[in-house]
C-alpha atoms as a PDB file:
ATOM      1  CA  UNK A   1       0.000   0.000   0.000  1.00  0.00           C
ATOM      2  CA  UNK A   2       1.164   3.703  -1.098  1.00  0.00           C
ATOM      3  CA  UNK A   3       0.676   7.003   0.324  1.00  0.00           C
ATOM      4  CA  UNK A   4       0.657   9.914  -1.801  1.00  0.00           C
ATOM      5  CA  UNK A   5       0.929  13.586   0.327  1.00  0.00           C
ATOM      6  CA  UNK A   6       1.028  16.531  -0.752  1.00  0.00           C
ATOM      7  CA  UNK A   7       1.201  19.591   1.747  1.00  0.00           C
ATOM      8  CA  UNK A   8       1.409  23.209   0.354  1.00  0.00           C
ATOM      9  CA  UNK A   9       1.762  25.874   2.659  1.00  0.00           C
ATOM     10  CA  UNK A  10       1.447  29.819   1.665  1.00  0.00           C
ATOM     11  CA  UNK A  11       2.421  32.829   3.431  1.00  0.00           C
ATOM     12  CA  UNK A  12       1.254  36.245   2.745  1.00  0.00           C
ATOM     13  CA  UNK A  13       2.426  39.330   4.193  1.00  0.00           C
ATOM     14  CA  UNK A  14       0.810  42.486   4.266  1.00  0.00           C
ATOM     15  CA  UNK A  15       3.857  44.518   3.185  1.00  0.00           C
ATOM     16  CA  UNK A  16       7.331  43.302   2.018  1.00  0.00           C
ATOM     17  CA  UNK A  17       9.316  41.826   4.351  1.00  0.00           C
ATOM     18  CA  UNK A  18      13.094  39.939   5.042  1.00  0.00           C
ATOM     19  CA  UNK A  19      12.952  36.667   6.197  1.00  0.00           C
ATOM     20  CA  UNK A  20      15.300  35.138   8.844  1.00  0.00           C
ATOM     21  CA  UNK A  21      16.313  31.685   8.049  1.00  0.00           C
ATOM     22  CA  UNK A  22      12.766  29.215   8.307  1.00  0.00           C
ATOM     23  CA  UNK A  23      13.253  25.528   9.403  1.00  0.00           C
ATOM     24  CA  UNK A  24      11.181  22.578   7.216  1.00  0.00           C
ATOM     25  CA  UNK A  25       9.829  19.694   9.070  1.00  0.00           C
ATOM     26  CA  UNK A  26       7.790  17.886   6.510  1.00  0.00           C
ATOM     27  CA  UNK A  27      10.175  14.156   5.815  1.00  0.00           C
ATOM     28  CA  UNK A  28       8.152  11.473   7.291  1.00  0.00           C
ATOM     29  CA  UNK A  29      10.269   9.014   9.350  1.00  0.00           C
ATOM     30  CA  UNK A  30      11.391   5.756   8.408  1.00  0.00           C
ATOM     31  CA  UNK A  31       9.549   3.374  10.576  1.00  0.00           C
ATOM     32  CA  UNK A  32       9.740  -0.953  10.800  1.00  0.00           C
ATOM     33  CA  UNK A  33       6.070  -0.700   8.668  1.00  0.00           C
ATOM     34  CA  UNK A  34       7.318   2.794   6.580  1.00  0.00           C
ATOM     35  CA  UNK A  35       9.057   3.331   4.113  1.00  0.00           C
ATOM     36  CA  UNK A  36       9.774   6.592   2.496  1.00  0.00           C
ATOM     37  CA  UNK A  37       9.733   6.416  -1.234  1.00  0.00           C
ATOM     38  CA  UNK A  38       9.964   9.880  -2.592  1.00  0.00           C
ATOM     39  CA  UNK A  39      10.797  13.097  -0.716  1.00  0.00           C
ATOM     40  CA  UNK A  40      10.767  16.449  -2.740  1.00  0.00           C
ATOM     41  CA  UNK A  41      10.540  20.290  -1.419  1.00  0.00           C
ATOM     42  CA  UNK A  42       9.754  23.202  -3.723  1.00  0.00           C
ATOM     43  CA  UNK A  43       9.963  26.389  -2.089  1.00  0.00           C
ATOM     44  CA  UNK A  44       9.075  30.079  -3.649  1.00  0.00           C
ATOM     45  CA  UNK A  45      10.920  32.755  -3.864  1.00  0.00           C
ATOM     46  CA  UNK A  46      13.783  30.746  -4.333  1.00  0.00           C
ATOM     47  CA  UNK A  47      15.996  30.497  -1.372  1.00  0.00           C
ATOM     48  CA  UNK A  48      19.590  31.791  -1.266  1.00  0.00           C
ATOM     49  CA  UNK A  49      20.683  28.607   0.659  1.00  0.00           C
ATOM     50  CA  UNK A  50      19.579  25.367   1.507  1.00  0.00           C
ATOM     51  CA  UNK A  51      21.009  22.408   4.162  1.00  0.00           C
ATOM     52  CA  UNK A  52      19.171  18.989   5.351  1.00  0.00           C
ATOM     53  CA  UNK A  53      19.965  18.063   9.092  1.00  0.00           C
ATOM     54  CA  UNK A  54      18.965  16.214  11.720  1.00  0.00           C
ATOM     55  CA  UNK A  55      17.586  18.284  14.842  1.00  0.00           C
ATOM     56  CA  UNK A  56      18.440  16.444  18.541  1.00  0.00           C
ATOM     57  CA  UNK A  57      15.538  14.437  18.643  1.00  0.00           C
ATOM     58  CA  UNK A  58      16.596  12.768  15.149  1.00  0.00           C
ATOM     59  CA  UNK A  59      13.806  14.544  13.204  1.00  0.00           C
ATOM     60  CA  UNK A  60      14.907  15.262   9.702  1.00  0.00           C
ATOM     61  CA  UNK A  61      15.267  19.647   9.125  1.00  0.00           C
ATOM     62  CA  UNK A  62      15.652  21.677   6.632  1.00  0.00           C
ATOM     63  CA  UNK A  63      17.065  25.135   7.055  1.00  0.00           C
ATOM     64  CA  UNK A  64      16.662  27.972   4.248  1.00  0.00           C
ATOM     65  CA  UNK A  65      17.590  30.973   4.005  1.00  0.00           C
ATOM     66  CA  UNK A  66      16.688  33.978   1.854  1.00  0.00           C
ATOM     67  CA  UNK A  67      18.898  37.196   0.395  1.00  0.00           C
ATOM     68  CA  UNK A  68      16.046  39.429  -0.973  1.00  0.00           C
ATOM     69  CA  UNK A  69      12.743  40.630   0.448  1.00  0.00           C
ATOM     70  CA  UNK A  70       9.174  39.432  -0.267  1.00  0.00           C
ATOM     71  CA  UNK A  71       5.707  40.106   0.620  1.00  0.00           C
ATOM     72  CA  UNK A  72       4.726  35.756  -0.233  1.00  0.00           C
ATOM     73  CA  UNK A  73       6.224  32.103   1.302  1.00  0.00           C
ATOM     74  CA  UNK A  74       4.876  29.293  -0.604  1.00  0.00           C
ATOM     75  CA  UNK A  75       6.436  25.771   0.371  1.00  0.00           C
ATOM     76  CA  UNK A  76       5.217  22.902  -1.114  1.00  0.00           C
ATOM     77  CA  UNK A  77       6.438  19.008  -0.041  1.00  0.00           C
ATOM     78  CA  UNK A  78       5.582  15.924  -2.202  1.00  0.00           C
ATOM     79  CA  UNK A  79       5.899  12.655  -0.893  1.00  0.00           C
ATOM     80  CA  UNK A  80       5.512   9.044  -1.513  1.00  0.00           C
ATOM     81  CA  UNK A  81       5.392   6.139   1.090  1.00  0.00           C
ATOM     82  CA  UNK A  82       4.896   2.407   1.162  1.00  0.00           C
ATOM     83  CA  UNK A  83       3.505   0.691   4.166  1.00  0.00           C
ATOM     84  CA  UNK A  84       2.961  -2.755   5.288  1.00  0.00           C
ATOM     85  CA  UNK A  85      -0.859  -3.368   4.762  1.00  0.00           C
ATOM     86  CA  UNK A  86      -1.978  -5.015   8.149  1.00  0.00           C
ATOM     87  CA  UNK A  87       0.783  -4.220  10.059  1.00  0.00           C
ATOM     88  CA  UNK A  88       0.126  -5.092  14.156  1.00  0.00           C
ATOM     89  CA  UNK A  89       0.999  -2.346  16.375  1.00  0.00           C
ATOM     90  CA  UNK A  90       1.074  -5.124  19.530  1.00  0.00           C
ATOM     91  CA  UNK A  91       3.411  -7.454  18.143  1.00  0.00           C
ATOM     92  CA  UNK A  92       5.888  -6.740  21.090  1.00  0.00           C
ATOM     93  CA  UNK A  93       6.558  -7.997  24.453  1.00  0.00           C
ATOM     94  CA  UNK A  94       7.489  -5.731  27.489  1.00  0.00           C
ATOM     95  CA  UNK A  95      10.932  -6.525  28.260  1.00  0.00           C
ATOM     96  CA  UNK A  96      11.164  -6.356  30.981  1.00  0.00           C
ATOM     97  CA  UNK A  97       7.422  -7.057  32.257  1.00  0.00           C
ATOM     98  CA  UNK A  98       6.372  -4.399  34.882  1.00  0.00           C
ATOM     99  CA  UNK A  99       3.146  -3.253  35.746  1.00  0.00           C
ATOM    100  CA  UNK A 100       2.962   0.312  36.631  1.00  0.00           C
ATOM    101  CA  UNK A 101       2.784   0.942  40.195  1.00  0.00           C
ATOM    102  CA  UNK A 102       2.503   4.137  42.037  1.00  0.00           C
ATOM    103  CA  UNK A 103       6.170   5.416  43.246  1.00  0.00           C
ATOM    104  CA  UNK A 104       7.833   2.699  41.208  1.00  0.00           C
ATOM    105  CA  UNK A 105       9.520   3.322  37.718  1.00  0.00           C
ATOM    106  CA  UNK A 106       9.151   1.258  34.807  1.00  0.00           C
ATOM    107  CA  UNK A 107      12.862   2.179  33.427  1.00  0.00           C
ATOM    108  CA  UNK A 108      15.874   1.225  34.376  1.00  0.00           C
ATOM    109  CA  UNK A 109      18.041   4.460  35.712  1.00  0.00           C
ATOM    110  CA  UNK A 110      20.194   4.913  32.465  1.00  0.00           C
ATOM    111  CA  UNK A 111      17.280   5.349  31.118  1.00  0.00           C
ATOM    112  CA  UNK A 112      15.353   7.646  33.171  1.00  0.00           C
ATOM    113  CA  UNK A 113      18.145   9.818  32.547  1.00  0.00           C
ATOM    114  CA  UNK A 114      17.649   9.782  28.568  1.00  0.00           C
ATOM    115  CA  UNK A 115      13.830   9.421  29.438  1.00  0.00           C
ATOM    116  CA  UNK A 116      13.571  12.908  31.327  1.00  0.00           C
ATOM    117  CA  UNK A 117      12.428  15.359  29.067  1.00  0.00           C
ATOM    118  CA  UNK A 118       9.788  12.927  28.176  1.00  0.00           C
ATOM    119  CA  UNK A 119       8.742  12.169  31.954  1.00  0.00           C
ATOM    120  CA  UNK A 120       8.485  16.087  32.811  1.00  0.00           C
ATOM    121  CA  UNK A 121       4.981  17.291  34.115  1.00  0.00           C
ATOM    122  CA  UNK A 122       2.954  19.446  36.145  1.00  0.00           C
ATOM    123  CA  UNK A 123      -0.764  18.496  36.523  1.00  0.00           C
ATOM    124  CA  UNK A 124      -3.608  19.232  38.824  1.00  0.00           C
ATOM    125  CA  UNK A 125      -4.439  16.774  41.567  1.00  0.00           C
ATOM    126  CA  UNK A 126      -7.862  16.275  39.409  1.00  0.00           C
ATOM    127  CA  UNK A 127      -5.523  15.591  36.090  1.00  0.00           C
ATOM    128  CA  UNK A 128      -3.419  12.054  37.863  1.00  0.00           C
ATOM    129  CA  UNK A 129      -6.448  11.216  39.481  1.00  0.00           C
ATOM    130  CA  UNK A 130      -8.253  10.520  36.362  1.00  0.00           C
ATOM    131  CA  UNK A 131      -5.245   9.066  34.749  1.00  0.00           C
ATOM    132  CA  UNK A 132      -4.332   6.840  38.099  1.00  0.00           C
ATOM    133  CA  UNK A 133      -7.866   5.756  38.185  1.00  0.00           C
ATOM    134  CA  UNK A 134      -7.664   4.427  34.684  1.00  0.00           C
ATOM    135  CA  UNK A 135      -4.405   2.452  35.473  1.00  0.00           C
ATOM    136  CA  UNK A 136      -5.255   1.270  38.515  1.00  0.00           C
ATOM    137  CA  UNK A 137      -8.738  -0.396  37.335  1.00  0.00           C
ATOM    138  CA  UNK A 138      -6.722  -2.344  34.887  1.00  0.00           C
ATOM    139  CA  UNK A 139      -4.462  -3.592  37.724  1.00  0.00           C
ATOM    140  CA  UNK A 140      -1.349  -1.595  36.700  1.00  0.00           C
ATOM    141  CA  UNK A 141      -1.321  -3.231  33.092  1.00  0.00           C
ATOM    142  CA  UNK A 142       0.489  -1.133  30.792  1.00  0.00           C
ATOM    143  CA  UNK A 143      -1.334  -1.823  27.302  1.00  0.00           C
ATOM    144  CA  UNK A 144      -4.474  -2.634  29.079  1.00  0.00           C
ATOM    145  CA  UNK A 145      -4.185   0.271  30.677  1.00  0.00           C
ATOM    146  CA  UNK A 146      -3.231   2.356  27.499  1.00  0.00           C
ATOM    147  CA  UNK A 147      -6.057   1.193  25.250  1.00  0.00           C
ATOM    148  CA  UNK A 148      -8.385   1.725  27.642  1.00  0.00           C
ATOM    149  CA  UNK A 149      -6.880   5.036  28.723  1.00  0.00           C
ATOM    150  CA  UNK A 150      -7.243   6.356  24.442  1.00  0.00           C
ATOM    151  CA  UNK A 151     -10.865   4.472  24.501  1.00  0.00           C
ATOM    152  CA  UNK A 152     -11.899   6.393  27.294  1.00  0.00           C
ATOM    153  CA  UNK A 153     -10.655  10.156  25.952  1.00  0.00           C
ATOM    154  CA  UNK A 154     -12.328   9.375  22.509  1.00  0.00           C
ATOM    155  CA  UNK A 155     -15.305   8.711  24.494  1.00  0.00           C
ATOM    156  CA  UNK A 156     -15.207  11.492  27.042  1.00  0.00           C
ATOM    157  CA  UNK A 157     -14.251  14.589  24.993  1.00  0.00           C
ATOM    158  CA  UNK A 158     -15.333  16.218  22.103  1.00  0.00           C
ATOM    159  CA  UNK A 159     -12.500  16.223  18.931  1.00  0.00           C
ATOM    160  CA  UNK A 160     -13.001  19.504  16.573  1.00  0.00           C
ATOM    161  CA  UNK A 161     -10.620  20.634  14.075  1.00  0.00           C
ATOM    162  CA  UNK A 162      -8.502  23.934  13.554  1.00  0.00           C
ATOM    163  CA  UNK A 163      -5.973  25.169  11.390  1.00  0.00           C
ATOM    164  CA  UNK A 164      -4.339  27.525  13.145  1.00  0.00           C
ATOM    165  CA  UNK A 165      -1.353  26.559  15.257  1.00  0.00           C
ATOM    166  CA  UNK A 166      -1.278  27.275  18.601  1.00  0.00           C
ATOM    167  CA  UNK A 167       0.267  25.882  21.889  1.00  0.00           C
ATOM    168  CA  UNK A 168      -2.162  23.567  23.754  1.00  0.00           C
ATOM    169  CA  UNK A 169      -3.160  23.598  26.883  1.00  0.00           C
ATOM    170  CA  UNK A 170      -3.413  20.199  29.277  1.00  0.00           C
ATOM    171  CA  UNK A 171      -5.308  21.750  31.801  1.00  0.00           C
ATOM    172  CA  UNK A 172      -7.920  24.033  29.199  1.00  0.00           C
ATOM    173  CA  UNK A 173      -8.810  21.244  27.764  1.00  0.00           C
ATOM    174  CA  UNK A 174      -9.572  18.683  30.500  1.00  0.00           C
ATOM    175  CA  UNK A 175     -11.593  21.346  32.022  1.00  0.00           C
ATOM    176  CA  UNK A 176     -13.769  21.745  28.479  1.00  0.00           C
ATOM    177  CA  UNK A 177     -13.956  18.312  27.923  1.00  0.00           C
ATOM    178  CA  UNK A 178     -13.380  19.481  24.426  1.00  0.00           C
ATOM    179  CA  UNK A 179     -10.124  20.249  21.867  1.00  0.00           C
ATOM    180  CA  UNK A 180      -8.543  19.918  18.474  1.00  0.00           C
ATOM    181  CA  UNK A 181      -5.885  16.606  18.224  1.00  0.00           C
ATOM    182  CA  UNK A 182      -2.928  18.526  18.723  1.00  0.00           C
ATOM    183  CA  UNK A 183      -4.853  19.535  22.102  1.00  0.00           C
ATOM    184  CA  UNK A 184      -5.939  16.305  22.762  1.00  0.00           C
ATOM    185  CA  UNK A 185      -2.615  15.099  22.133  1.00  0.00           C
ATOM    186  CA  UNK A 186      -1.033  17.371  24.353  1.00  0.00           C
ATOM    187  CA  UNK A 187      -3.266  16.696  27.194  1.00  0.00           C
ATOM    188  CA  UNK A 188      -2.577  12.582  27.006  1.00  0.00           C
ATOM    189  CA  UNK A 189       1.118  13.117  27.659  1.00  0.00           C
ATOM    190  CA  UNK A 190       0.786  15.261  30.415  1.00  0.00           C
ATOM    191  CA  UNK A 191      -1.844  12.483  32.328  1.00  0.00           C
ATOM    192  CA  UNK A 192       0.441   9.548  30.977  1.00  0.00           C
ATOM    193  CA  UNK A 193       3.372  11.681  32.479  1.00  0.00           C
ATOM    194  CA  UNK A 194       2.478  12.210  35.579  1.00  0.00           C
ATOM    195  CA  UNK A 195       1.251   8.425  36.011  1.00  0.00           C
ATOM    196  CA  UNK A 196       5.164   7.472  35.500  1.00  0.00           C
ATOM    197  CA  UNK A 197       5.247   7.133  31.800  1.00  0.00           C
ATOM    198  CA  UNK A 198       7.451   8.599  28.929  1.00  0.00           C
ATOM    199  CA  UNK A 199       5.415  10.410  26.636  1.00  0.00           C
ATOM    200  CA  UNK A 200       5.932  12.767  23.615  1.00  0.00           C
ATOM    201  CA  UNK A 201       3.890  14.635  20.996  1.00  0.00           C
ATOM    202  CA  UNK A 202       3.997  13.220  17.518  1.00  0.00           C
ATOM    203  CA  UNK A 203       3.078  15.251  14.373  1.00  0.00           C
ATOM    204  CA  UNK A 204       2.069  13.716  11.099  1.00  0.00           C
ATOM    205  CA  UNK A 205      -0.502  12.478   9.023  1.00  0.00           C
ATOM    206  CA  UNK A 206      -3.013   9.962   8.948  1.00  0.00           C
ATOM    207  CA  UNK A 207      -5.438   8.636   6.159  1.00  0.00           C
ATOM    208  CA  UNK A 208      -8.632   8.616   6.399  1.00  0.00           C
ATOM    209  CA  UNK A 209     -11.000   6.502   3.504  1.00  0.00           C
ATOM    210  CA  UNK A 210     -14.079   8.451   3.804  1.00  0.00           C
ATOM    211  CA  UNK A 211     -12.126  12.021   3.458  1.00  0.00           C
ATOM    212  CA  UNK A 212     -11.974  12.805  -0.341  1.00  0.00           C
ATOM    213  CA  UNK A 213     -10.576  15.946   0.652  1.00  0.00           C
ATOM    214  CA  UNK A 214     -10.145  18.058   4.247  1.00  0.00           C
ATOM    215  CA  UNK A 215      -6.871  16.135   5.239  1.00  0.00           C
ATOM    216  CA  UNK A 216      -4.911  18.003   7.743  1.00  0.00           C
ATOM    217  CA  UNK A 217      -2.048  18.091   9.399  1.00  0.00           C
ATOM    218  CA  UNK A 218      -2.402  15.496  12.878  1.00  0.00           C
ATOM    219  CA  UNK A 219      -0.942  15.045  16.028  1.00  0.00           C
ATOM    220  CA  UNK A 220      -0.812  11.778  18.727  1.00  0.00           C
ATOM    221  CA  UNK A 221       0.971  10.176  21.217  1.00  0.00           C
ATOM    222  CA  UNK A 222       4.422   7.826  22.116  1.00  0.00           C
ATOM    223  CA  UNK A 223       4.892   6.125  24.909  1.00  0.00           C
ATOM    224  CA  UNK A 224       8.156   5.188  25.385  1.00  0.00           C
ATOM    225  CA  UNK A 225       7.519   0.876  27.030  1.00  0.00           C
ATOM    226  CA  UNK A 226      10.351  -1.071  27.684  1.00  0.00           C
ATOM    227  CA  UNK A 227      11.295  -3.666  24.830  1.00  0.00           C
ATOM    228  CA  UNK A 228       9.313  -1.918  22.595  1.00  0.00           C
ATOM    229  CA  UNK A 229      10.336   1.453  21.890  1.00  0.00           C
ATOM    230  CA  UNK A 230       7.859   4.208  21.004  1.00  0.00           C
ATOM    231  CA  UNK A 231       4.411   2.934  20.557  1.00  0.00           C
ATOM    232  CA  UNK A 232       1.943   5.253  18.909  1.00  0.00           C
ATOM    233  CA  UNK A 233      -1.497   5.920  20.739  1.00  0.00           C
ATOM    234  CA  UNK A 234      -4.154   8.011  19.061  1.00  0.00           C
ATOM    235  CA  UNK A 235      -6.378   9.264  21.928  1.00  0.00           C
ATOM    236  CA  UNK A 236      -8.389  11.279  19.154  1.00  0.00           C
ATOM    237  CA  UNK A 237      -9.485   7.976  17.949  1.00  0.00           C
ATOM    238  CA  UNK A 238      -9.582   6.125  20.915  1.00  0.00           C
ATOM    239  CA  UNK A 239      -6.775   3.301  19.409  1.00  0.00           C
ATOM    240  CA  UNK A 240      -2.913   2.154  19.014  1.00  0.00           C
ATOM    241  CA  UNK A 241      -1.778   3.593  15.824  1.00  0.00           C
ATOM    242  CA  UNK A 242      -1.729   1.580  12.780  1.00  0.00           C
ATOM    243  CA  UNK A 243      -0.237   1.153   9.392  1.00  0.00           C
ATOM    244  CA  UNK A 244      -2.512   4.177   8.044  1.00  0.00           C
ATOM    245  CA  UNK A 245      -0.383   6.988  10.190  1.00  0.00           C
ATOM    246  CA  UNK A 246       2.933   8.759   8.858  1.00  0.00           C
ATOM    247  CA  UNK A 247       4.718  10.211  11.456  1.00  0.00           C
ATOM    248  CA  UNK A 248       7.018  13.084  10.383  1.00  0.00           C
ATOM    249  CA  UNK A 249       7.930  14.812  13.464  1.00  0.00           C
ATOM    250  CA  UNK A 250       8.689  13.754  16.953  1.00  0.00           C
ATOM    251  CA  UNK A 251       9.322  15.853  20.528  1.00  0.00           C
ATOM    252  CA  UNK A 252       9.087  15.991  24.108  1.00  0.00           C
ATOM    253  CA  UNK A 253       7.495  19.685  23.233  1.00  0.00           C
ATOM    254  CA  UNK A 254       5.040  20.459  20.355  1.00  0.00           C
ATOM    255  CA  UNK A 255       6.710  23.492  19.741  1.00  0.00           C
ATOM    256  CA  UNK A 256       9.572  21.199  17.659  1.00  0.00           C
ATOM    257  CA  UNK A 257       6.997  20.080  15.592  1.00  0.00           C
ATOM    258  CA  UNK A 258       5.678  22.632  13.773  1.00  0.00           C
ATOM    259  CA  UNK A 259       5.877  21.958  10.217  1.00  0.00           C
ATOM    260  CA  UNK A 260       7.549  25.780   9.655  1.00  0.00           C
ATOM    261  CA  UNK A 261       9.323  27.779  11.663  1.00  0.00           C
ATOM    262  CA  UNK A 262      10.620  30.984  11.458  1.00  0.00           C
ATOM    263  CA  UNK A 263      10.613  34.949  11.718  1.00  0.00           C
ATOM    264  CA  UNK A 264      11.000  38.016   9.573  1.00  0.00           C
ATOM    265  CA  UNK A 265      11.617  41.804   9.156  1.00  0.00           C
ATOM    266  CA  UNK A 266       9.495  44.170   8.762  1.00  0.00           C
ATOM    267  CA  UNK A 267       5.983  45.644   9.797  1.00  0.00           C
ATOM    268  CA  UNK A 268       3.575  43.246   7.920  1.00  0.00           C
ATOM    269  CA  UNK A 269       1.104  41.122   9.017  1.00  0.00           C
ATOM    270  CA  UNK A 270       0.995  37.565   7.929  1.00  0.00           C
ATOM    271  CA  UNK A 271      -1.614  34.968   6.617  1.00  0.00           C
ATOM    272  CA  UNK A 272      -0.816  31.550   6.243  1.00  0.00           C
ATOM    273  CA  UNK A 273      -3.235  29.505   4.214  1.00  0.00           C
ATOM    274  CA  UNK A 274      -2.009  25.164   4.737  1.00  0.00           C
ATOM    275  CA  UNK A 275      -3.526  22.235   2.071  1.00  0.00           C
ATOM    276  CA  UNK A 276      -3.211  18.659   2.845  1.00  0.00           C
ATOM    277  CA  UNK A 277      -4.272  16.245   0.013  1.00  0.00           C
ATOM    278  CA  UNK A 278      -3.537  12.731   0.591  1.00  0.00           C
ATOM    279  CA  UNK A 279      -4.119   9.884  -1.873  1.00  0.00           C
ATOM    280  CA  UNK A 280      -3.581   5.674  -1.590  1.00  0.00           C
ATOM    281  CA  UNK A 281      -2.757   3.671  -4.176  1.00  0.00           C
ATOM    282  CA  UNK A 282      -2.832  -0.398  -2.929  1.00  0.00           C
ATOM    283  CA  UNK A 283       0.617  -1.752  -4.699  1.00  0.00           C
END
């Protein structure tokens, strides 16, 4: 099975402005069920300079930079994956097998240094008691625990979508009972945090058969479970993450996953107008 993405991404600016260098995050990630076919940027005005890199969290970046001034930023990224139809995202044993208990870490020390950026969290009293509860009535089984922790969050609040990029809020949203997946997202890792777990946003894209258009840009969860790495939970659709999402970007902070980043010069106001189109073809 092939993916097909295209994302195009314009920027309009009121008067004509000089931009600082911008930073691309738009490669997916090779994965064990992912593989990345075709990779292309096109970016207008043409850039005075170019360079691929990989940021600390081994994302794949692009930095550009510009020489002249413009009042429009249109970046467009084509790309082509294959996937393993049917791919299981459970096919993994915890290694080694802990159940999560209050006071008691999962990880080994070496890695609970690695792991702390990803264990980091500040939540109200209200916040781990929902999450605890969840854990605890699955008697401290991790994936038990996790599926029924993304079932019940589907369930419980109400998923809208936006456009416009902003930071989330953990606590703003548990208190609506309401957000967009990127707050939803955010949200998850803090509770799955502060119940002893290593958590971190994930941005990408995910297919859906009944859109024919209206893709966007979406964001999840990792949990970081010994043995298995990073395992993807969706709590905007209440289940593990399958063969249908792309991950591109991955962080301890959403703010290193924003699909462009940058400033400029000038007084101008911006408008950015984003269009995700995304199209399988079986193989």
């Amino acid at each position: 099975m092939r993916f097909k993405i295209t994302h195009h991404t314009r920027y309009l600016y009121s008067n004509t402005v000089f931009l600082e260098p911008h930073y691309l995050r738009f490669k997916p990630q090779q994965r064990g069920s992912l593989n990345l076919v075709h990779f292309g940027l096109n970016v207008n005005p043409e850039p005075a300079g170019i360079s691929h890199g990989i940021d600390a969290e081994n994302n794949s970046v692009t930095q550009i930079w510009f020489s002249d001034e413009t009042d429009f930023l249109n970046i467009g990224a084509v790309m082509e994956v294959s996937v393993t139809k049917g791919y299981e995202p459970l096919s993994f044993i915890l290694d080694p097998y802990k159940k999560l208990e209050t006071g008691k870490s999962v990880y080994g020390q070496s890695m609970l240094h690695f792991l702390e950026p990803y264990l980091q969290s500040e939540v109200s009293i209200e916040i781990k008691s929902y999450v605890d509860t969840i854990f605890t009535e699955n008697n401290g089984e991790i994936i038990a625990g996790l599926y029924a922790f993304a079932g019940q969050i589907y369930k419980e609040w109400k998923h809208h979508l936006v456009k416009e990029q902003s930071n989330p809020d953990a606590e703003n949203c548990f208190r609506k009972k309401s957000g967009s997946c990127r707050d939803l997202a955010w949200m998850s890792i803090a509770m799955l945090r502060s119940a002893g777990l290593a958590a971190r946003f994930v941005s990408g894209y995910t297919y859906n058969a009944e859109l024919t258009d209206g893709h966007e840009l979406h964001a999840w969860v990792e949990v970081y479970l010994p043995g298995a790495g990073w395992v993807g939970i969706d709590p905007s659709a209440g289940l593990f993450v399958h063969e249908n999402y792309i991950p591109v970007c991955a962080s301890f902070d959403p703010v290193n996953t924003m699909p462009v980043s940058g400033n400029y010069r000038g007084d101008a106001d911006s408008n950015m107008e984003p269009t995700v189109e995304i199209e399988m073809f079986e193989e």
